[in-house]
C-alpha atoms as a PDB file:
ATOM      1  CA  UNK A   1      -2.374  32.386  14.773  1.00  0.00           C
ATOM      2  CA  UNK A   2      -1.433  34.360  17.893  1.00  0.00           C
ATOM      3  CA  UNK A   3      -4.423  36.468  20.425  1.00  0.00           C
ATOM      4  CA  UNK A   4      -2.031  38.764  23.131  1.00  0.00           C
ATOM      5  CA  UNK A   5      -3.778  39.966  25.549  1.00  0.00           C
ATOM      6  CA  UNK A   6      -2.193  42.642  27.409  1.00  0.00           C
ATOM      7  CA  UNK A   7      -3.973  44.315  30.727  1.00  0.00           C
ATOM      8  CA  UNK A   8      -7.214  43.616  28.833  1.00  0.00           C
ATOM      9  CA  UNK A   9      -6.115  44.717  25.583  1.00  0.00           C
ATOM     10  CA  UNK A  10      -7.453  42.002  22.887  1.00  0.00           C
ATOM     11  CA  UNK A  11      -5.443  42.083  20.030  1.00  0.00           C
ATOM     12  CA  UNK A  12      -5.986  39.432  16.761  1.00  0.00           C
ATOM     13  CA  UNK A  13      -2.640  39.483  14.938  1.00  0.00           C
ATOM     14  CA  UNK A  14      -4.161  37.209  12.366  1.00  0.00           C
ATOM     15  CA  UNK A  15      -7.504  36.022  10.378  1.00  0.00           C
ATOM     16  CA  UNK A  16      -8.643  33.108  11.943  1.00  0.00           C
ATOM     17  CA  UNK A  17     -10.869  32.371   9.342  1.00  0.00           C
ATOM     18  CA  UNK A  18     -11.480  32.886   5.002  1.00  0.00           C
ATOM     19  CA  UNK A  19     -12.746  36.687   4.245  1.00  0.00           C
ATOM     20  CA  UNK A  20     -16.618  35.645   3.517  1.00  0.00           C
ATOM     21  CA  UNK A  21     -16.430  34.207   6.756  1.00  0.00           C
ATOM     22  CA  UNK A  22     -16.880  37.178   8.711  1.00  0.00           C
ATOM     23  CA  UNK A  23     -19.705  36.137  11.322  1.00  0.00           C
ATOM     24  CA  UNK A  24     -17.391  32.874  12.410  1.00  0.00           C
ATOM     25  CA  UNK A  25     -14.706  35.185  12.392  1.00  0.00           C
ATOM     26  CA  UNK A  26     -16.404  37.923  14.832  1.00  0.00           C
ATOM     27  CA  UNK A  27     -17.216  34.799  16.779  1.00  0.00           C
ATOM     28  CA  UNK A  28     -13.841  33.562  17.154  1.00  0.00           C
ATOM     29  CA  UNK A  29     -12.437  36.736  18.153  1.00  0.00           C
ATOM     30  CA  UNK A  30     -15.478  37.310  21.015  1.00  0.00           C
ATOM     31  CA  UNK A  31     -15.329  33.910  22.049  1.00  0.00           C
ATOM     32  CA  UNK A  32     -11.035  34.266  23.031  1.00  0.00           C
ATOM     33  CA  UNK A  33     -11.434  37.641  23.949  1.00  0.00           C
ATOM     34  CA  UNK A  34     -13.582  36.444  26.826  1.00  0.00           C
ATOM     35  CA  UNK A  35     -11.507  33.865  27.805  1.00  0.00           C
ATOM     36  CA  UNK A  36      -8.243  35.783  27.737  1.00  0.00           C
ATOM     37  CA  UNK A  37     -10.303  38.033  29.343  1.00  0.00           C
ATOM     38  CA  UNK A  38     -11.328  36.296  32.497  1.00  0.00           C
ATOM     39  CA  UNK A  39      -8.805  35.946  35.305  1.00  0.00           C
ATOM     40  CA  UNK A  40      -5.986  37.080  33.033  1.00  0.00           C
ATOM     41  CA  UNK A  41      -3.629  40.118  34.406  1.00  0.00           C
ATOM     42  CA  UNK A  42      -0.193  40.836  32.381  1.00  0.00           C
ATOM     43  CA  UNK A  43       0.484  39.319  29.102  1.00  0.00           C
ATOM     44  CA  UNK A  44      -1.456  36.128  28.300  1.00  0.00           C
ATOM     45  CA  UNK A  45      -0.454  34.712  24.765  1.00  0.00           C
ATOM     46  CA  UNK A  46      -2.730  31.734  23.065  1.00  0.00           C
ATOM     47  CA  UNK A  47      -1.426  30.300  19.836  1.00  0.00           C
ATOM     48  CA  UNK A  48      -3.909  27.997  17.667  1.00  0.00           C
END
């Protein structure tokens, strides 16, 4: 799965987790967003 983050743009390109999962899922997606977030300028590109 691949999280670009462009000048603070967060996109998800992928599920990281099964549909009925939603509340990891919304977790997951916070939880990189801040870190791609912080210090980042550019394109920043995590792959898990």
């Amino acid at each position: 799965m691949v999280h670009t983050q462009i000048r603070g743009t967060f996109v998800v390109s992928s599920i990281p987790f099964s549909d009925d999962d939603l509340i990891n899922q919304a977790f997951h997606d916070c939880y990189y967003s801040f870190l791609l977030f912080q210090g980042n300028s550019g394109i920043y590109t995590h792959t898990s």
